[in-house]
N, C-alpha and C. Protein backbone atom coordinates (compact mmCIF):
# COMPACT_ATOMS: atom_id res chain seq x y z
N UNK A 1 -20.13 -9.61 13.02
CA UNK A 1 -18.72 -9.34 13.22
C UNK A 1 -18.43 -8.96 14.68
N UNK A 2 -19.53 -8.19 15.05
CA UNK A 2 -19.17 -7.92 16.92
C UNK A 2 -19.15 -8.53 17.93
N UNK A 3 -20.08 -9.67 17.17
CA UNK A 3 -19.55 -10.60 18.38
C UNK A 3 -18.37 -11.53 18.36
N UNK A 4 -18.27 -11.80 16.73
CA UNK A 4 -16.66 -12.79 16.72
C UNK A 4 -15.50 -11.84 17.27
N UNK A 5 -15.57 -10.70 17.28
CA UNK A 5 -14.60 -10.03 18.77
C UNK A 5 -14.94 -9.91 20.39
N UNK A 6 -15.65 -10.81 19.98
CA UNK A 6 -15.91 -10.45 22.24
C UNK A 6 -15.41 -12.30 22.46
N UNK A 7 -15.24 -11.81 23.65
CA UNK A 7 -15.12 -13.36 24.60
C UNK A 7 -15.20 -12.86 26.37
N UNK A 8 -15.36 -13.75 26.55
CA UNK A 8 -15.61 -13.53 28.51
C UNK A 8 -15.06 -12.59 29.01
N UNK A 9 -13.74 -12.56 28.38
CA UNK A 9 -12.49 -12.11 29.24
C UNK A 9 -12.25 -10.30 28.55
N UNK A 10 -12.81 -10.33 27.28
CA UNK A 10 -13.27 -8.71 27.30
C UNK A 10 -14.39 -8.27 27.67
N UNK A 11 -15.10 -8.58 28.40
CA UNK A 11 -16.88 -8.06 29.09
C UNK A 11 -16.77 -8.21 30.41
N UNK A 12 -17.00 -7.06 31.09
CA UNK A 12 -16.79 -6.64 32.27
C UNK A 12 -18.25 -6.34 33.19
N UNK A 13 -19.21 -7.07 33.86
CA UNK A 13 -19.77 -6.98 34.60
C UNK A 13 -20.26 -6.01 35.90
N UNK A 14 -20.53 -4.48 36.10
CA UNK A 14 -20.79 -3.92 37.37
C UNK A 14 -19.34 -3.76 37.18
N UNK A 15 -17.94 -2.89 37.00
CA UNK A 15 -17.12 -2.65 36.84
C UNK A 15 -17.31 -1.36 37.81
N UNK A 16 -16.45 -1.47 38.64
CA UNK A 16 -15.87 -0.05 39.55
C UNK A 16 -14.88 1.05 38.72
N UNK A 17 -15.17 2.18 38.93
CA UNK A 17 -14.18 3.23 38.55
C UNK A 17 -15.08 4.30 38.93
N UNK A 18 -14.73 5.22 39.31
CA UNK A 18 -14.91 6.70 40.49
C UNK A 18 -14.95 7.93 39.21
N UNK A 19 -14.24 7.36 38.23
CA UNK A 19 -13.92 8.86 37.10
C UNK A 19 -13.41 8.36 35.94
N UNK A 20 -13.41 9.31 34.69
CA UNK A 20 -13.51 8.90 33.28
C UNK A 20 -12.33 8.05 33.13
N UNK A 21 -11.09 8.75 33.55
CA UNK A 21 -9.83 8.36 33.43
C UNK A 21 -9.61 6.87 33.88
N UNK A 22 -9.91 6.37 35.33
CA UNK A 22 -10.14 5.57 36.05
C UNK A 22 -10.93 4.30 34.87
N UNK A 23 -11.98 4.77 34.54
CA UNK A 23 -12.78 3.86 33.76
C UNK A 23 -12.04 3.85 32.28
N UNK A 24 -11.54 4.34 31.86
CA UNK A 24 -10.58 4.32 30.52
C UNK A 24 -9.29 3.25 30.66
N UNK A 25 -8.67 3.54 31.59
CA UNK A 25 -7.52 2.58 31.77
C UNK A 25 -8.01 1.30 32.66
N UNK A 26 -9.35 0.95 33.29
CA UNK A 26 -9.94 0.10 33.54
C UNK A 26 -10.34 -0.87 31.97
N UNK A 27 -10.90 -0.11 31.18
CA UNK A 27 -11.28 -0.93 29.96
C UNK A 27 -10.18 -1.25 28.97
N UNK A 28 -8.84 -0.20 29.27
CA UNK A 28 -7.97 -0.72 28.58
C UNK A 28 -7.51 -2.16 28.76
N UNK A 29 -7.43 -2.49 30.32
CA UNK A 29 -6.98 -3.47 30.55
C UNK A 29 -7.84 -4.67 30.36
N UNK A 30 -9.24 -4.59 30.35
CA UNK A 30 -10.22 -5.39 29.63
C UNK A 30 -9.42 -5.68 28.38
N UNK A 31 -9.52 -4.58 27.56
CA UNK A 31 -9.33 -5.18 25.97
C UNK A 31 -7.80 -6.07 26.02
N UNK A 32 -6.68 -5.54 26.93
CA UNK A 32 -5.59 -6.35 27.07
C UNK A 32 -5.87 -8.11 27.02
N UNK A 33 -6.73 -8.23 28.20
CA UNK A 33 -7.24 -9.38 28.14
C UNK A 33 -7.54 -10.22 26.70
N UNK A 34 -7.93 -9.38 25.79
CA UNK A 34 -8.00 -10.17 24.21
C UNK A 34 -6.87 -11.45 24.00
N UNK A 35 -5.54 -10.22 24.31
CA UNK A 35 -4.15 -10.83 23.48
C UNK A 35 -3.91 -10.47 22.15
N UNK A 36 -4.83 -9.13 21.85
CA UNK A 36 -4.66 -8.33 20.60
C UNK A 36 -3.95 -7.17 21.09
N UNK A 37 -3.53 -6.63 22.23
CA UNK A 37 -3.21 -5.26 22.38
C UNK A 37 -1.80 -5.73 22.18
N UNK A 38 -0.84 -4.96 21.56
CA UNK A 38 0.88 -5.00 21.64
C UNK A 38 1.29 -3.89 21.88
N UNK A 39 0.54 -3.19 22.15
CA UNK A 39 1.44 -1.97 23.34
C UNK A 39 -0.33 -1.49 24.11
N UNK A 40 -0.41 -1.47 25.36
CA UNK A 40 -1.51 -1.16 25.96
C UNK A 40 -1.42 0.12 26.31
N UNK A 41 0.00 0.90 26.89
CA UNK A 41 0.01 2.61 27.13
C UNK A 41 -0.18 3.47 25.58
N UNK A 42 0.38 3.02 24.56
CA UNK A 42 0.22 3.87 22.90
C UNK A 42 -1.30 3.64 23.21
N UNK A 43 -2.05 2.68 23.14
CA UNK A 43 -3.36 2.46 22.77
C UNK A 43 -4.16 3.32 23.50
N UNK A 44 -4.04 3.23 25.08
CA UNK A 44 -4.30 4.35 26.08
C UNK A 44 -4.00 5.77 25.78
N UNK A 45 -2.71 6.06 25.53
CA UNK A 45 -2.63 7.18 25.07
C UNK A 45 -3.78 8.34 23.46
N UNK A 46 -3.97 6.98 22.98
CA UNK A 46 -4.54 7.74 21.43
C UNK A 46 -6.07 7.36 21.82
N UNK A 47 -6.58 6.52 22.69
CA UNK A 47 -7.92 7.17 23.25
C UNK A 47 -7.72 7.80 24.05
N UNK A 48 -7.09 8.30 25.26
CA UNK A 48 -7.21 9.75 26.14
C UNK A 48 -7.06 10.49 24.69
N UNK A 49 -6.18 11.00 23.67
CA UNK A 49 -6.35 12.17 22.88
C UNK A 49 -7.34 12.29 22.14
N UNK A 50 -8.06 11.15 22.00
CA UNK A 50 -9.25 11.31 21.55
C UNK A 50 -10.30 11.73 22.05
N UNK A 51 -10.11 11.48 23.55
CA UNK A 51 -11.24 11.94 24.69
C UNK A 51 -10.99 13.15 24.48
N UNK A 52 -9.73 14.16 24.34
CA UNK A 52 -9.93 15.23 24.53
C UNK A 52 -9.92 15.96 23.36
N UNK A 53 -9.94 15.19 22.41
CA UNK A 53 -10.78 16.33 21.08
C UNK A 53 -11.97 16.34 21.13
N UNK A 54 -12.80 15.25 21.78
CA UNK A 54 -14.57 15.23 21.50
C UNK A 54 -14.82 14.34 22.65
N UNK A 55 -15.53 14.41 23.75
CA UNK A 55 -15.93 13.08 24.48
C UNK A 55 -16.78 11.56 23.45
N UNK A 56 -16.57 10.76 24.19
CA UNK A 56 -17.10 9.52 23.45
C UNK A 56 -18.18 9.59 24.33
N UNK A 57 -18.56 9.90 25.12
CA UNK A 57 -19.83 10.04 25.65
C UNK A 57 -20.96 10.26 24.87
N UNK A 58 -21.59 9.51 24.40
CA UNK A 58 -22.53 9.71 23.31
C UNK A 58 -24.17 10.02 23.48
N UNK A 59 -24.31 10.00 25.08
CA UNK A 59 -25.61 9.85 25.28
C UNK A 59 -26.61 8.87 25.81
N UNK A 60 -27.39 8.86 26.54
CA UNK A 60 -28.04 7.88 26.78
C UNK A 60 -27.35 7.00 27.88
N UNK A 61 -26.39 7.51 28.57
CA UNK A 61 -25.88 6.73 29.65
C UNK A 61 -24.95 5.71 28.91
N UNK A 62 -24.18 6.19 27.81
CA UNK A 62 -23.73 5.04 26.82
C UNK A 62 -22.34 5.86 26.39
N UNK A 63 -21.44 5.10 26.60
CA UNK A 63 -20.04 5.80 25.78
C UNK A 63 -19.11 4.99 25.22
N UNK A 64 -18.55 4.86 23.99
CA UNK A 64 -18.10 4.32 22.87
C UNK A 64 -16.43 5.06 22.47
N UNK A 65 -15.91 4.99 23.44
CA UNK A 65 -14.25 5.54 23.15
C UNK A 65 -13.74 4.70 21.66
N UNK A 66 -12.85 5.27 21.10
CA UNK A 66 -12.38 4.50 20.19
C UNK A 66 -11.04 5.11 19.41
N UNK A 67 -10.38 4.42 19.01
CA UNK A 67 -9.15 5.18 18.29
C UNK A 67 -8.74 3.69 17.31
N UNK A 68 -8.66 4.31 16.30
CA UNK A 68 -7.21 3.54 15.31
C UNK A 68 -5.76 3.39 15.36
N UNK A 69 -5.82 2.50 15.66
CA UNK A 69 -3.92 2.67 16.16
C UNK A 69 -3.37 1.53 15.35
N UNK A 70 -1.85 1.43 15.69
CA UNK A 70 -1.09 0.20 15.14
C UNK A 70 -0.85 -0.52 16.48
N UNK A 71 -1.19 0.00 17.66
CA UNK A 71 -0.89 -1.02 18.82
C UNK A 71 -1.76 -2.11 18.96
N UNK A 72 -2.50 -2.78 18.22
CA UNK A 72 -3.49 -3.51 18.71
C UNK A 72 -2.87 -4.78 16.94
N UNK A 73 -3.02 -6.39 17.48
CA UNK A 73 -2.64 -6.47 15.90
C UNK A 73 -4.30 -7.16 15.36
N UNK A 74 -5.18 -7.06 15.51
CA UNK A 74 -6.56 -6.82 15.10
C UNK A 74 -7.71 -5.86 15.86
N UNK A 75 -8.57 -6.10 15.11
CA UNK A 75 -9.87 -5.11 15.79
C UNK A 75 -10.18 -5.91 17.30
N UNK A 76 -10.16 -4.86 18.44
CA UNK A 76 -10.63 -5.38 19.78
C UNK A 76 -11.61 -4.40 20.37
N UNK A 77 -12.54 -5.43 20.68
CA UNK A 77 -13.87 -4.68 21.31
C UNK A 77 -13.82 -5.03 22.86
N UNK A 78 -14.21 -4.28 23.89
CA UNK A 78 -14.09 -4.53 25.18
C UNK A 78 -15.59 -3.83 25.66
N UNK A 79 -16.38 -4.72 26.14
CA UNK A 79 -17.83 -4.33 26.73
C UNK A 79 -17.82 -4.16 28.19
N UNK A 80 -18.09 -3.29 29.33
CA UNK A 80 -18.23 -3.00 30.02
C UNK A 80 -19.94 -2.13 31.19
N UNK A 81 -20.55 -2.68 31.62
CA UNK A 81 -21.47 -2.29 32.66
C UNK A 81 -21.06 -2.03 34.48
N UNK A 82 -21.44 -0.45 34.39
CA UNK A 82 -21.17 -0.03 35.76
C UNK A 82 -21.77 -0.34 36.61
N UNK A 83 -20.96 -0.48 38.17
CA UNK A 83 -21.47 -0.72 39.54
C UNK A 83 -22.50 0.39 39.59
N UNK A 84 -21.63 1.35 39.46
CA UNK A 84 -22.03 2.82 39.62
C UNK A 84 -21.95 4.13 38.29
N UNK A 85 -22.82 4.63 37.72
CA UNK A 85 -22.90 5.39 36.90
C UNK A 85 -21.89 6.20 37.11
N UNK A 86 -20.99 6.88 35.87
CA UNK A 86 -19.44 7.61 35.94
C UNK A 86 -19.48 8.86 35.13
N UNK A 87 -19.41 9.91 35.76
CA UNK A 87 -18.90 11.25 35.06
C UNK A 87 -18.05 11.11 33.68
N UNK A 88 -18.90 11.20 32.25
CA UNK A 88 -17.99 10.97 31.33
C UNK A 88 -17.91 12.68 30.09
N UNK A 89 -18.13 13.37 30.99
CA UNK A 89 -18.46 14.83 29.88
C UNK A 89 -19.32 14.46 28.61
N UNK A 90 -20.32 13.89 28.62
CA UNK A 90 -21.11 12.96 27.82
C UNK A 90 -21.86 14.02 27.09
N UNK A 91 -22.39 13.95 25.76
CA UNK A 91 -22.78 14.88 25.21
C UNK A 91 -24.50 15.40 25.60
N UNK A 92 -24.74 14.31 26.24
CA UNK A 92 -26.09 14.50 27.06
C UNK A 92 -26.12 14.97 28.70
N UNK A 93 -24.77 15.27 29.07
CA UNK A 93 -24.28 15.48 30.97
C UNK A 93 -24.45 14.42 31.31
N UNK A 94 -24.89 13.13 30.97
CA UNK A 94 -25.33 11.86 31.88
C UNK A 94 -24.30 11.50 32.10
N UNK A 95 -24.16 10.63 32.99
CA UNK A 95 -22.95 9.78 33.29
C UNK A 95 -23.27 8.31 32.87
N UNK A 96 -21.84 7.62 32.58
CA UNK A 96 -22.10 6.50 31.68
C UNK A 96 -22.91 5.25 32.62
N UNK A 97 -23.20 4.56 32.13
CA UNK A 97 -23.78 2.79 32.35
C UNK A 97 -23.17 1.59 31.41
N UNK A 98 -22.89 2.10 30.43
CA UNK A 98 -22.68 0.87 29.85
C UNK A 98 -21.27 1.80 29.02
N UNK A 99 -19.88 0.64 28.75
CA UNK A 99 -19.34 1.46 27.87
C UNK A 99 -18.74 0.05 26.94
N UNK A 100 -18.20 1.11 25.84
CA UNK A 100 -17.52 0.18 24.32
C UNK A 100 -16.49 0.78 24.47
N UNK A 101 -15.42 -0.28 24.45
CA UNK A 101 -14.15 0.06 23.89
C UNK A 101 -13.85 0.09 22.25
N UNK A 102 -13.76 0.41 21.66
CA UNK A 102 -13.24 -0.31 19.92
C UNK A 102 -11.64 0.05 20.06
N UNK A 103 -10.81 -0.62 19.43
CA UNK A 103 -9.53 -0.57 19.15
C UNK A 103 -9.29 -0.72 17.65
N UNK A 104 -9.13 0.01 16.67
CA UNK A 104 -9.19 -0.41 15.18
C UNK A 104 -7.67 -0.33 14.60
N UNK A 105 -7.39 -1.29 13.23
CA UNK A 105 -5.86 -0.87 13.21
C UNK A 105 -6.18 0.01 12.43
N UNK A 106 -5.14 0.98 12.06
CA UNK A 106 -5.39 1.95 11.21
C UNK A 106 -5.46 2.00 9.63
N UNK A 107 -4.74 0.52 9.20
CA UNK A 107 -5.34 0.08 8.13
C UNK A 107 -6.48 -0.80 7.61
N UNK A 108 -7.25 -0.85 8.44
CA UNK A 108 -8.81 -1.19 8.02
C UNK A 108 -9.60 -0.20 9.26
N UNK A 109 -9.94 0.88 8.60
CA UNK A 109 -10.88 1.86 8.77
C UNK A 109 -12.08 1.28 8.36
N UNK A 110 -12.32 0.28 7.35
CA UNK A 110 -13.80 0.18 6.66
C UNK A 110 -14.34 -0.93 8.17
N UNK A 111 -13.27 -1.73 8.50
CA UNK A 111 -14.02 -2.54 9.37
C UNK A 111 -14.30 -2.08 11.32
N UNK A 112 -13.43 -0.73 11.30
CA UNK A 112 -13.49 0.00 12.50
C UNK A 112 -14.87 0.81 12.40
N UNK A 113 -15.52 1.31 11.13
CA UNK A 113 -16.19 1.93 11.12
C UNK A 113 -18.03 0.88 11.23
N UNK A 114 -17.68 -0.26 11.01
CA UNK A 114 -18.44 -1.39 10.59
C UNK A 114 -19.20 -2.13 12.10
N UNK A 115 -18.08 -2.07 12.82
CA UNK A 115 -18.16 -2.22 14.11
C UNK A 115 -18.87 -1.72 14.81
N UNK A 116 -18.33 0.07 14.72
CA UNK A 116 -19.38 0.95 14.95
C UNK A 116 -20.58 0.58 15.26
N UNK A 117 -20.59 1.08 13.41
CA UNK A 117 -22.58 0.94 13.06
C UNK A 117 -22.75 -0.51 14.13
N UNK A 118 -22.51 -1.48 14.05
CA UNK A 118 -23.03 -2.85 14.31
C UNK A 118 -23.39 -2.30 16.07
N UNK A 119 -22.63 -1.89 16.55
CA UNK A 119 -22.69 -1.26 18.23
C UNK A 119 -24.13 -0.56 18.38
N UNK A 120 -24.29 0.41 17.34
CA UNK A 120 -25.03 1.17 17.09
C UNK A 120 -26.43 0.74 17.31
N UNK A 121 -26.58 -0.36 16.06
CA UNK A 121 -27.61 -1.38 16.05
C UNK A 121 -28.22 -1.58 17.06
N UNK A 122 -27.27 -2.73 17.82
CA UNK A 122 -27.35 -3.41 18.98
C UNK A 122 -28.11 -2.26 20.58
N UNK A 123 -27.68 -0.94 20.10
CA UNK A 123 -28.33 -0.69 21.13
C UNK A 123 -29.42 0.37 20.91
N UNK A 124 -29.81 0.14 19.75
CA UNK A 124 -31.06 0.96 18.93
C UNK A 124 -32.18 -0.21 19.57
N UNK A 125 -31.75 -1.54 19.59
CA UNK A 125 -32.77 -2.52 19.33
C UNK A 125 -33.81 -2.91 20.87
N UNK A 126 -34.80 -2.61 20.84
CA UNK A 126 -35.83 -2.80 22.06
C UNK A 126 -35.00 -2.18 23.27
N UNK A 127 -35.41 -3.45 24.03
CA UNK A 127 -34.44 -3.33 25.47
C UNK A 127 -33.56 -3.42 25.70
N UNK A 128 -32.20 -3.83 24.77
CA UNK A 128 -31.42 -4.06 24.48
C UNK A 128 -30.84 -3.56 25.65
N UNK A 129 -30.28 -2.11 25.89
CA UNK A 129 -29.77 -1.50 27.28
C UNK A 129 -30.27 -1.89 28.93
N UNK A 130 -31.46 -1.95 28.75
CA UNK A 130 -31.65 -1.93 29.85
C UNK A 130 -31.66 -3.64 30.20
N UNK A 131 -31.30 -4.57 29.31
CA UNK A 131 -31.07 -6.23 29.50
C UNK A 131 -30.11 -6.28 29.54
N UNK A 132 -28.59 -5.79 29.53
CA UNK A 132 -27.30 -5.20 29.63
C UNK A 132 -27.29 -4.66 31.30
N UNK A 133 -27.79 -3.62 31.06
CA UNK A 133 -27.50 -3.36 32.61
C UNK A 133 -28.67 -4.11 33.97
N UNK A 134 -29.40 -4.77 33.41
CA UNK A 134 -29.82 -6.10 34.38
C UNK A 134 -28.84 -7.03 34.62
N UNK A 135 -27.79 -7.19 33.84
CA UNK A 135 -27.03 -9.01 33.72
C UNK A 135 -26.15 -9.15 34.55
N UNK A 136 -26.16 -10.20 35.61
CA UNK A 136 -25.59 -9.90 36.67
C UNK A 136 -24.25 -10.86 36.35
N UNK A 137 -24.17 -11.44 35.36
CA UNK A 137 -22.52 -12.01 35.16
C UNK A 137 -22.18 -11.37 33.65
N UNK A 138 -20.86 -11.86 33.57
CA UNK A 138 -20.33 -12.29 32.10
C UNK A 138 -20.91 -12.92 31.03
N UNK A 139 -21.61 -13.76 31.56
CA UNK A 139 -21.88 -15.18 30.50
C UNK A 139 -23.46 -14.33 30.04
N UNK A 140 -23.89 -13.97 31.33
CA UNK A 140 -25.43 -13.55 31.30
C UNK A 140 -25.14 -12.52 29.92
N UNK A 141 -24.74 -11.07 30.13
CA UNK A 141 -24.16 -9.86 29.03
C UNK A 141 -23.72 -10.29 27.95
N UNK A 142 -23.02 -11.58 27.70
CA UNK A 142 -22.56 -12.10 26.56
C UNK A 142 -23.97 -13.11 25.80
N UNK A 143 -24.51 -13.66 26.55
CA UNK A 143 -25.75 -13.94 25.88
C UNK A 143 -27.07 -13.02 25.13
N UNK A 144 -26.90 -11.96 26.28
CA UNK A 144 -28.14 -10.78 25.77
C UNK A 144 -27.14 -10.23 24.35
N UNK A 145 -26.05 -9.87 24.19
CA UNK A 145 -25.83 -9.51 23.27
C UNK A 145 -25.75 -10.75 22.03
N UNK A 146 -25.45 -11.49 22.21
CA UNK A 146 -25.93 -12.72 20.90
C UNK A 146 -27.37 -12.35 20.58
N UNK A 147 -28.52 -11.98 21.69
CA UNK A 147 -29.46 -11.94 21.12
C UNK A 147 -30.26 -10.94 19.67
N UNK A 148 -30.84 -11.87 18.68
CA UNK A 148 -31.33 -11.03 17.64
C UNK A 148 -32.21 -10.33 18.25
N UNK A 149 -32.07 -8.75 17.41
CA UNK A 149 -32.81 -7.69 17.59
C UNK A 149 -34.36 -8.62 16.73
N UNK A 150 -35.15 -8.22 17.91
CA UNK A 150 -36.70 -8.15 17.37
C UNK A 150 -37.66 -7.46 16.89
């Protein structure tokens, strides 16, 4: 399912941003790129409030923002790898390398949560991360992630 939501134009390569905020409304505009977002500031808005009930900083140089909204009119995933590692109040202090956008509508929770796990997977599996933050294009990051976990 995670990958029938990606395409070129949501995966972001060595992406610049200086700070969390910076890199948040950077990936918003990634996921814009879909042509699933129908309001991009609501959507922005209910992940910043989400940033500030809990960071999505999850660890491991890895952060996974996400919110359920009605601004989006399907599930949109937006993949992103930094130029430069970014201050994300991460639950480990690291600063991010790689980040996930999810955008879920709020009436399918089962498949926002599905996504998740599937993210999850993907970067449980071998090298998975560190063949991500080697890939020096789009096409390259979009291939390592097609790849089956071994």
């Amino acid at each position: 399912m995670l990958l029938d939501l990606l395409n070129k134009k949501t995966i972001a390569v060595k992406m610049k941003a200086s700070s969390k905020d910076e890199l948040l409304k950077n990936m918003m505009d990634l996921a814009a790129e879909s042509g699933n977002v129908k309001n991009r500031q609501k959507a922005l808005d209910e992940i910043m409030q989400r940033e500030r009930v809990m960071s999505t900083g999850i660890g491991h140089s890895i952060a996974l923002p996400h919110a359920k909204t009605d601004a989006v009119d399907e599930m949109t995933v937006a993949i992103a790898t930094m130029e430069t590692p970014v201050d994300f109040d991460s639950l480990d202090n690291k600063p991010v390398e790689i980040i996930f956008l999810l955008l879920g509508q709020t009436s399918n929770i089962t498949e926002h949560l599905k996504t998740i796990s599937e993210i999850s997977q993907l970067l449980n599996c071998g090298e998975t991360k560190d063949k991500m933050l080697s890939a020096e294009s789009n096409e390259e990051l979009m291939k390592i992630l097609q790849t089956k976990c071994s």
